[in-house]
Protein backbone atom coordinates (compact mmCIF):
# COMPACT_ATOMS: atom_id res chain seq x y z
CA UNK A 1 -64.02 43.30 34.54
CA UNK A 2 -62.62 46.10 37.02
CA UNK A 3 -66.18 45.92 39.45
CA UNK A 4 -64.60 45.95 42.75
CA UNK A 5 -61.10 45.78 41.92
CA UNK A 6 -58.86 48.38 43.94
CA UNK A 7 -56.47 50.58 41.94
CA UNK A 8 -53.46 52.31 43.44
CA UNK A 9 -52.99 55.27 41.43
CA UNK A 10 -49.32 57.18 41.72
CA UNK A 11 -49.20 60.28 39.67
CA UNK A 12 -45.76 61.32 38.86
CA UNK A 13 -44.63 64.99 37.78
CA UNK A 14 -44.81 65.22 34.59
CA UNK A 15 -47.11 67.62 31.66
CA UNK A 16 -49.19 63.77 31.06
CA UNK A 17 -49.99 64.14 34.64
CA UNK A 18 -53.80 65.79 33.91
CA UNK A 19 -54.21 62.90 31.73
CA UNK A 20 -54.22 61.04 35.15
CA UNK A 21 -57.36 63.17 36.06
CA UNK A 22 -59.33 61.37 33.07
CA UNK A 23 -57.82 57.65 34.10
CA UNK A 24 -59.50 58.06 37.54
CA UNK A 25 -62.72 58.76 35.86
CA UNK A 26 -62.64 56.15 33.23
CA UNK A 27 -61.51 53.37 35.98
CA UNK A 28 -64.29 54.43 38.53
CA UNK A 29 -67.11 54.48 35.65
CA UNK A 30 -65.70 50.57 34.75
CA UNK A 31 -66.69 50.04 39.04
CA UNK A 32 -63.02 50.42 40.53
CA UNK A 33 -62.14 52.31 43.69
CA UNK A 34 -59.07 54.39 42.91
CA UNK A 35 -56.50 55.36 46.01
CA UNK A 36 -53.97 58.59 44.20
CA UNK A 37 -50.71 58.59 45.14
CA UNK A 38 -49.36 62.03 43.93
CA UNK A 39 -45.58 62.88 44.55
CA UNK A 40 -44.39 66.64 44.85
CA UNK A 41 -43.75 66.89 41.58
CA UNK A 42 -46.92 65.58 40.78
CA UNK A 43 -48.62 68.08 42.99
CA UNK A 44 -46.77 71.25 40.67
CA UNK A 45 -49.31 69.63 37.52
CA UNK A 46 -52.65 68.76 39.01
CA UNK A 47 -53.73 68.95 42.21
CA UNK A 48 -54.35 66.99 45.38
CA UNK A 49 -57.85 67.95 45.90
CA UNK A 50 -58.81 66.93 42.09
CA UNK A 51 -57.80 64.17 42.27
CA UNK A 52 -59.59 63.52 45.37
CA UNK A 53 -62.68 64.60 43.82
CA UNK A 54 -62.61 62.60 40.86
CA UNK A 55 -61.30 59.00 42.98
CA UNK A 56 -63.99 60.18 45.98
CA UNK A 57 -60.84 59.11 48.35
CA UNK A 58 -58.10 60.06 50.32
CA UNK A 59 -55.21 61.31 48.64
CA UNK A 60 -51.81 60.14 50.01
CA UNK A 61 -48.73 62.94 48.94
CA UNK A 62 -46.24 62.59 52.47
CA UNK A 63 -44.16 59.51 53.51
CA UNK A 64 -43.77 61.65 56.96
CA UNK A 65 -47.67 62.10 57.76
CA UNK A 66 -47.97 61.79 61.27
CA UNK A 67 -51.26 60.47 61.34
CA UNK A 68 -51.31 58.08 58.16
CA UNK A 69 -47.74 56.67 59.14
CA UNK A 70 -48.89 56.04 62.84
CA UNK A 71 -50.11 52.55 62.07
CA UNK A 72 -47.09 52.16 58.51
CA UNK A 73 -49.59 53.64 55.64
CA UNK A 74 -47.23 52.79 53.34
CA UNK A 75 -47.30 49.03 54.03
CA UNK A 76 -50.94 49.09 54.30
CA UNK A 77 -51.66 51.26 50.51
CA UNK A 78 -48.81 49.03 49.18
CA UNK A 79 -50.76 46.00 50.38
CA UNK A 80 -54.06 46.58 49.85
CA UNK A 81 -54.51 47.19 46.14
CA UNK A 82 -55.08 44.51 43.47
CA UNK A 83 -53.01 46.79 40.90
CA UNK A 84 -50.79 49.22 41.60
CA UNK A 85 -50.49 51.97 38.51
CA UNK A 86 -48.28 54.53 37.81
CA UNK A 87 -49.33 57.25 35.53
CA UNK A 88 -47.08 59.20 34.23
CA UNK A 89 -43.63 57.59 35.27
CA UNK A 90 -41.07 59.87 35.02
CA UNK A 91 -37.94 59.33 34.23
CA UNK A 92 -37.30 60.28 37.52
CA UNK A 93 -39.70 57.19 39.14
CA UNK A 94 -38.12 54.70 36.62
CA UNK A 95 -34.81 55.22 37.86
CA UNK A 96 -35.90 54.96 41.57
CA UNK A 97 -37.82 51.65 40.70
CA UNK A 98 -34.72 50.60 38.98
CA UNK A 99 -32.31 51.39 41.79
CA UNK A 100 -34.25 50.24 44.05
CA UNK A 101 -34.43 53.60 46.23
CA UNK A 102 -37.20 54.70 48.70
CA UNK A 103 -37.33 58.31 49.56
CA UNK A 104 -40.79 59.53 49.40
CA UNK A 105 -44.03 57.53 49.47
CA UNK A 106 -44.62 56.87 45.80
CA UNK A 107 -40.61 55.08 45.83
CA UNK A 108 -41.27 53.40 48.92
CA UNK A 109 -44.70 52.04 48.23
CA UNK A 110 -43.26 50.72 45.27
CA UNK A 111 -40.62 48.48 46.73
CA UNK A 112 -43.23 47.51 49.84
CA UNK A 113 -45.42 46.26 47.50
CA UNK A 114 -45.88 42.90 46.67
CA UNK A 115 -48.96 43.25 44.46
CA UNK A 116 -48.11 43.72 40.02
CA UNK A 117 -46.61 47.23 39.13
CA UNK A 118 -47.93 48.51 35.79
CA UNK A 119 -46.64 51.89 34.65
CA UNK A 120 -47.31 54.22 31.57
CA UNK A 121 -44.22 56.40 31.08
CA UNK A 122 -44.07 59.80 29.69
CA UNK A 123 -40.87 62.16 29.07
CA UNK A 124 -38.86 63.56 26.09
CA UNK A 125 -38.00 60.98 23.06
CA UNK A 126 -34.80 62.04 24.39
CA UNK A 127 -34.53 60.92 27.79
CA UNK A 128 -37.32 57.85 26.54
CA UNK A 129 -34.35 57.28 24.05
CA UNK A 130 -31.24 57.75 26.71
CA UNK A 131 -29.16 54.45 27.69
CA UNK A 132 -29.67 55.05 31.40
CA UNK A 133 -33.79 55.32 31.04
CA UNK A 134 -33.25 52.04 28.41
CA UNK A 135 -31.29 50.13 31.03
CA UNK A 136 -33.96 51.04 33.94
CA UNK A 137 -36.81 49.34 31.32
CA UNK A 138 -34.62 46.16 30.83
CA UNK A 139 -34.41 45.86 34.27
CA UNK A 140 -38.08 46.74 35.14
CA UNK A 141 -39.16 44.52 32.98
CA UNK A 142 -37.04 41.63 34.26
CA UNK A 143 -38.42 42.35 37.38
CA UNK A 144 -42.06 41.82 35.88
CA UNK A 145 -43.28 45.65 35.85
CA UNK A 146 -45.67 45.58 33.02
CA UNK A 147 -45.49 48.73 30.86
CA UNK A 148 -47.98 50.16 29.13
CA UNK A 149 -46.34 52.54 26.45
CA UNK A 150 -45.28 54.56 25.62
CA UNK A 151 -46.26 55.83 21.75
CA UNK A 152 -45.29 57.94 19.31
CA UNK A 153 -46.39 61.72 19.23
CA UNK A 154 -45.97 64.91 19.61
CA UNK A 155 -44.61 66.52 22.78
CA UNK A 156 -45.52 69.25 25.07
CA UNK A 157 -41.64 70.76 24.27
CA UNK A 158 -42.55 70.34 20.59
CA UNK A 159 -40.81 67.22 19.68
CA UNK A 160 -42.15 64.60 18.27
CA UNK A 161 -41.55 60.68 18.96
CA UNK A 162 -41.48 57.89 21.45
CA UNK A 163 -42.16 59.11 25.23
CA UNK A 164 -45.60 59.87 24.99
CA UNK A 165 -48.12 58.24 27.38
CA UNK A 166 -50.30 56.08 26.39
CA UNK A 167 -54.17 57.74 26.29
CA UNK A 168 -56.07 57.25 29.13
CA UNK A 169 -58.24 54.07 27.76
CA UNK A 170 -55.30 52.58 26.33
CA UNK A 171 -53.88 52.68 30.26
CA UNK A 172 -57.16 51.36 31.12
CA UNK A 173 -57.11 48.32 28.79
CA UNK A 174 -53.44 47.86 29.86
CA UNK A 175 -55.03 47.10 33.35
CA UNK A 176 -57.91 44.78 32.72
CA UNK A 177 -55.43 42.94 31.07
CA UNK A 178 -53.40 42.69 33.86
CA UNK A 179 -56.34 42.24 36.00
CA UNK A 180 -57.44 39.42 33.75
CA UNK A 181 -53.81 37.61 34.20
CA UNK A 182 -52.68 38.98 30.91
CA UNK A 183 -53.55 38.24 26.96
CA UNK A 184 -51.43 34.63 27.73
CA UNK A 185 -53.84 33.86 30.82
CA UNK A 186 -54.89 30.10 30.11
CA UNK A 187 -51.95 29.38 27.43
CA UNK A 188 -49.18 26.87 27.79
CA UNK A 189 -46.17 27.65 26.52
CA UNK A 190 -42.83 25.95 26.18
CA UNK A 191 -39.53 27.70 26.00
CA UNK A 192 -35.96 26.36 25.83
CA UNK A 193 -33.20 28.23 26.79
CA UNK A 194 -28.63 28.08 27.35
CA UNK A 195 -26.17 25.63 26.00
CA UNK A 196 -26.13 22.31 26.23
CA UNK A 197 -23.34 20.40 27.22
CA UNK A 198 -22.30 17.32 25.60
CA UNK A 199 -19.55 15.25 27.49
CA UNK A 200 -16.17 14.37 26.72
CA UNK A 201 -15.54 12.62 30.03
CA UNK A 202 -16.29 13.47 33.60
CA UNK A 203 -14.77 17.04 33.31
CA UNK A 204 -14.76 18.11 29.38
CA UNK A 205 -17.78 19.06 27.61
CA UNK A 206 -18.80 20.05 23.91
CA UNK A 207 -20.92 23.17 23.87
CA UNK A 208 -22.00 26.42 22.15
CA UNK A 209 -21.51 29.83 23.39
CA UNK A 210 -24.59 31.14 24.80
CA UNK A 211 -25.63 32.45 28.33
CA UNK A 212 -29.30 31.75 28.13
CA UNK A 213 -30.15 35.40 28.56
CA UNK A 214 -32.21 35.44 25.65
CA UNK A 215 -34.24 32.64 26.68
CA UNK A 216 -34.42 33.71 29.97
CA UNK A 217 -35.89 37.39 29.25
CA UNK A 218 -38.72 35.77 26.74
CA UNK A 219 -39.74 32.94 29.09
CA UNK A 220 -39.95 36.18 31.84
CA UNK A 221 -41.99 38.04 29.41
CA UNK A 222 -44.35 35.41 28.59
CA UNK A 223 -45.12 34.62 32.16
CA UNK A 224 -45.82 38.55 32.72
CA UNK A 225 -48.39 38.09 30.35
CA UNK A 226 -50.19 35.60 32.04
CA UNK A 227 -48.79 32.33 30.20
CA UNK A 228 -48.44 29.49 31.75
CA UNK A 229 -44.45 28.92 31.16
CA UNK A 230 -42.52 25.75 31.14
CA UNK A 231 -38.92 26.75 31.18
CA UNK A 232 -36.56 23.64 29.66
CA UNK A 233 -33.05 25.18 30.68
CA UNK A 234 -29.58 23.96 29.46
CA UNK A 235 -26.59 24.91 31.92
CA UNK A 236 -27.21 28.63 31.67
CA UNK A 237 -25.04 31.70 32.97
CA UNK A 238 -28.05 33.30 33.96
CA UNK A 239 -30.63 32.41 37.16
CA UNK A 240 -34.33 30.69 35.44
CA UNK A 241 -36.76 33.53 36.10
CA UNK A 242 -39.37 33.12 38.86
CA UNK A 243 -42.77 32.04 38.51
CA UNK A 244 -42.34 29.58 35.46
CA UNK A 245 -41.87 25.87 35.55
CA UNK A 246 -38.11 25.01 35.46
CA UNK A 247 -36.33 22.17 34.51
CA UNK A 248 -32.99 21.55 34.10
CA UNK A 249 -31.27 19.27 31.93
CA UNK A 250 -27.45 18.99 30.65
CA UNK A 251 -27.56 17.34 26.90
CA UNK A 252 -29.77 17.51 24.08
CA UNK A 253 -31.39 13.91 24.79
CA UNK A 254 -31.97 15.39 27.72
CA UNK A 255 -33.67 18.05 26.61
CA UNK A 256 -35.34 16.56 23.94
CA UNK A 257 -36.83 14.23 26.58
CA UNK A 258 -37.68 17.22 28.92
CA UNK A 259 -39.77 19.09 25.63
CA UNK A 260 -41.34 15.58 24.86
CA UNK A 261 -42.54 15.45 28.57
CA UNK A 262 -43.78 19.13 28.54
CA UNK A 263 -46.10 18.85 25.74
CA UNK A 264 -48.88 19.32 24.89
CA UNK A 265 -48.60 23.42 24.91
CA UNK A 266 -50.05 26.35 23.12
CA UNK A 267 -46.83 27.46 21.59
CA UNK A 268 -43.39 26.81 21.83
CA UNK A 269 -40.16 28.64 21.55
CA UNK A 270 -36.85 26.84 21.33
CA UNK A 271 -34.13 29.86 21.88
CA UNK A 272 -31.81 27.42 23.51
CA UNK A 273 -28.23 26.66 21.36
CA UNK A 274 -28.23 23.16 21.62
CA UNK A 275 -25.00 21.60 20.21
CA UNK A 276 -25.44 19.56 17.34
CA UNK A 277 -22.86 16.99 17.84
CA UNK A 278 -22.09 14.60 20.67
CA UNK A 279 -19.29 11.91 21.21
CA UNK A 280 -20.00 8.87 20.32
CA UNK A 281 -19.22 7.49 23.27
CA UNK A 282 -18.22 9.32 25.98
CA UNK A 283 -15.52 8.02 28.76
CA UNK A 284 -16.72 6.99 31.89
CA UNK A 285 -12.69 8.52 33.21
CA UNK A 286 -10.85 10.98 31.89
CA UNK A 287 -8.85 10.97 29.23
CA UNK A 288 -5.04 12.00 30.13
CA UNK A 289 -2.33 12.33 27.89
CA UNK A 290 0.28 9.50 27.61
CA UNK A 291 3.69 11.12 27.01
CA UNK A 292 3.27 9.81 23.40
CA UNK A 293 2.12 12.99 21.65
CA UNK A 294 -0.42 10.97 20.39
CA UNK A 295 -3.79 12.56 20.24
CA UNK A 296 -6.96 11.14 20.96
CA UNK A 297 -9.87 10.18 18.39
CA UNK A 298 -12.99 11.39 19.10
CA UNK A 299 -15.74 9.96 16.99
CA UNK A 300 -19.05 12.35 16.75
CA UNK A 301 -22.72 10.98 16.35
CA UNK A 302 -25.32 13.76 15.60
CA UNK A 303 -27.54 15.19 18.44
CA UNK A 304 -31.20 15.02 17.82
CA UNK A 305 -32.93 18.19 16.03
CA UNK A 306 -35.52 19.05 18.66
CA UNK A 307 -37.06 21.54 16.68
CA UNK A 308 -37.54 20.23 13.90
CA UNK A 309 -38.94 17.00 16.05
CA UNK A 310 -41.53 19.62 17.91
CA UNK A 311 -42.45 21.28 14.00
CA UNK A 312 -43.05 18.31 12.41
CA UNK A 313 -44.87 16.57 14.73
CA UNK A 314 -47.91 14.73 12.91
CA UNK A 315 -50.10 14.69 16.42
CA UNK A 316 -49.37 17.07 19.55
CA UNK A 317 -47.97 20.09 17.66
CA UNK A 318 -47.90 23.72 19.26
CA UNK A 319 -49.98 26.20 17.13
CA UNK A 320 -47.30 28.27 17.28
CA UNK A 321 -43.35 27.17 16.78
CA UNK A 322 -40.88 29.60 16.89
CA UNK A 323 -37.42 28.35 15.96
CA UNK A 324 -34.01 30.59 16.82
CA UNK A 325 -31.49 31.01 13.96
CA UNK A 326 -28.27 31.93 14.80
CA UNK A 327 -25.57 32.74 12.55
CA UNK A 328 -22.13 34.53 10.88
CA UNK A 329 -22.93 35.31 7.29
CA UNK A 330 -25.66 35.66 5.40
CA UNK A 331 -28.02 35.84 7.94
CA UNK A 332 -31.44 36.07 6.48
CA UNK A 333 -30.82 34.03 3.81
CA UNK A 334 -29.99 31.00 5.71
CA UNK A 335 -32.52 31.66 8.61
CA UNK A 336 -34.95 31.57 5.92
CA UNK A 337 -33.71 28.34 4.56
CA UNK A 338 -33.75 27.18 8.09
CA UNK A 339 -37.64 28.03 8.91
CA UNK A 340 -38.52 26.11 5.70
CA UNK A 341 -36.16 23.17 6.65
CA UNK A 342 -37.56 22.56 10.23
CA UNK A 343 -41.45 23.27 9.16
CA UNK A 344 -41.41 26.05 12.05
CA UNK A 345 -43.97 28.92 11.94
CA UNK A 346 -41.16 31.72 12.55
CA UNK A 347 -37.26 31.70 12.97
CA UNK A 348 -36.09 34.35 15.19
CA UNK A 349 -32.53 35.23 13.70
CA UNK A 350 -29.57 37.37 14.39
CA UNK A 351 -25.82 37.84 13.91
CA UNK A 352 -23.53 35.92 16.85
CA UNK A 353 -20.47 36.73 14.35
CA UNK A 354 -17.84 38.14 17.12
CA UNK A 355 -17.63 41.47 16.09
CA UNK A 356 -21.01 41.82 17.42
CA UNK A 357 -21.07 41.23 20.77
CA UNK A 358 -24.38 39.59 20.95
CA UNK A 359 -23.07 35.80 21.77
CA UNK A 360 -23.36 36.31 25.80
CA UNK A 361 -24.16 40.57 25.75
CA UNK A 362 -26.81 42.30 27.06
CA UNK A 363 -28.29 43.08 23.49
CA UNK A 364 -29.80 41.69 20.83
CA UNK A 365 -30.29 42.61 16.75
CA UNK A 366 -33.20 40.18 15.53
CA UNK A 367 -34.74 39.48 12.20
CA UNK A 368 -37.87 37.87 12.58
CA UNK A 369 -39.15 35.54 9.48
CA UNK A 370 -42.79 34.16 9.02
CA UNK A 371 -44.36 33.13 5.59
CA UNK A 372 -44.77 36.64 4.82
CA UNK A 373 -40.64 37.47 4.91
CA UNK A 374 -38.52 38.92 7.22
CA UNK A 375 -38.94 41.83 8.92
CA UNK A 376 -35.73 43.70 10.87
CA UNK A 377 -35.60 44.87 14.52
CA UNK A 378 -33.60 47.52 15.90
CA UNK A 379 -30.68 46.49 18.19
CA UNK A 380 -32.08 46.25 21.43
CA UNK A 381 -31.71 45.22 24.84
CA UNK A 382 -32.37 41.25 25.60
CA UNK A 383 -35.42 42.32 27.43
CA UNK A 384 -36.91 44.54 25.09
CA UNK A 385 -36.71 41.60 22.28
CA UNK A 386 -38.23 39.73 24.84
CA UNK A 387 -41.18 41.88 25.46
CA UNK A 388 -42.06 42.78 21.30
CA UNK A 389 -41.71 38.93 20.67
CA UNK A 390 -43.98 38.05 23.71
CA UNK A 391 -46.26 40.46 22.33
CA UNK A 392 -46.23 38.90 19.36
CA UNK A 393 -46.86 35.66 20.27
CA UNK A 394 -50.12 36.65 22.67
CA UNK A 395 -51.31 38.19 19.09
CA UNK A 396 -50.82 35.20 17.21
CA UNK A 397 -52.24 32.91 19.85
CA UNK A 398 -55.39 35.35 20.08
């Protein structure tokens, strides 16, 4: 799978860095050419010429080479790779990536490139743990870096938990992956996403309170692992992500139409909060007050249930239908009674209760349900529930 691909290899400075040493040699006996990349602090764990041994190329360490930058090296490493890797990433290259800065060669390659990032971090559970290094993944991986780790283990300071990279094969099968367009590659799938709006007249509306963020980060995640996304959007807060099929609609019959049209697909995940009631009949004007102090009537007609239309579908049905539950008391219990009631495969569920901030916040606190019962995430950022239910989904599918 890796014969002839070219791997850009950037080594950051950290103790994981040897572990780098045993990548290049793994990736070269699988028939890649591997270009290292190895920052300063790189440089203090394993040397330049080892890593020259072991790729049997040039190794690249100064953004101010004379000779390399005569004709913009940068441009042309950043360019020229079909993957580029970065094993370890610090802390310290995270937060560059994140910010966007470009300082040394491994930073700027990184935002010359327009080729897939895919990087294995390594650090202390406690800076792997800290909000700042959390907030630089949520934003990575909106910006479609694909991580690879890290795990659980035992660290070089003695502590033990999250922050350690991921083994040198694992990094490798991380990469075919990647290579291969992902564990999604060849899979359709349909995700709905934002409020809808259901009118009142020309310039009131009926809607729920939801940004689309949550819809937005899953359909993102999905597409990094190679699925083939069609994005049904509601009037979101929140830009569609990029490379996934967008449409846009405004009510439910609109979107119902929109999911109708989309089908057939692999698997489907409605996330969208899609307002269950409509007006009757909407006004073609708006309605003004008379000076009466009489109020108007406003009859309701229920919206369709577009899950439940998708789940119980006799021909056409996903494999896999993921419904969203979201609620203010009893959570579980009701999501549960929800996942039987539409026929979905799982209900993704959480607490939108106001005290919780997750109605239109950055974070999320999911329960997923299946057949087998419900089993509790941690409260985590958008993106990070985005990425574990991806992953999810690509193991179901498989």
């Amino acid at each position: 799978m890796l014969a002839g691909k070219r791997i850009l290899l950037i080594i950051g400075g950290g103790v994981a860095a040897f572990k780098s040493l045993s990548l290049i040699r793994l990736l070269r006996e699988r028939g890649a050419s591997v270009v290292p990349v190895v920052t300063r602090a790189g440089a203090e764990f394993v040397t330049p010429l080892s890593a020259a041994a072991l790729a049997a190329e040039k190794v690249y360490t100064d953004l101010f080479n004379l000779t390399d930058e005569a004709e913009m090296g940068h441009i042309e490493l950043s360019r020229d790779a079909d993957l580029v890797v970065v094993a370890p990433a610090t802390a310290d290259l995270l937060g560059k990536m994140a910010a966007g800065l470009a300082n040394d060669l491994a930073s700027t390659i990184l935002m010359a490139t327009d080729k897939r990032v895919l990087v294995a971090p390594a650090m202390n559970v406690r800076m792997w743990e800290h909000p700042a290094t959390q907030r630089n993944v949520a934003t990575l991986t909106g910006d479609g870096v694909i991580f690879a780790g890290p795990v659980e283990g035992a660290m070089a300071c003695g502590e033990f938990g999250p922050g350690r990279m991921v083994e040198p094969d694992g990094i490798v099968g991380a990469i075919e992956a990647a290579l291969a367009g992902g564990p999604l590659a060849g899979k359709h799938v349909l995700v709905t996403s934002g409020p809808t709006h259901e009118p009142i007249d020309p310039v009131r509306y009926i809607a729920n309170r939801s940004s689309g963020a949550q819809g937005t980060a899953i359909a993102r995640a999905l597409a990094g692992l190679g699925a083939d996304v069609t994005f049904v959007t509601g009037p979101a807060d929140v830009a569609p992500p990029q490379g996934v099929r967008v449409v846009e609609v405004e009510s439910a019959r609109d979107m119902l139409a929109a999911v109708e049209a989309a089908l057939p697909a692999d698997a489907a995940v409605f996330a969208a909060a899609v307002a269950d009631w409509r007006v009757a009949s909407a006004s073609d004007r708006k309605i003004k007050k008379d000076g009466s102090g009489s109020l108007p009537v406003l009859e309701f007609a229920e919206n369709p249930d577009i899950l439940a239309t998708v789940a119980q579908m006799k021909k056409g049905r996903p494999g896999l239908v993921v419904g969203f539950a979201a609620e203010t008391d009893d959570v579980v219990e009701n999501a549960t009674a929800k996942r039987a009631r539409k026929g979905c495969d799982w209900i993704v569920a959480n607490d939108v209760s106001p005290a919780t901030g997750i109605m239109g916040g950055a974070e999320n606190a999911i329960t997923l349900i299946d057949e087998t019962g419900a089993e509790a995430w941690p409260r985590l950022s958008k993106a990070e529930v985005a990425t574990r239910l991806a992953a999810r989904i690509a193991e179901a599918l498989a």
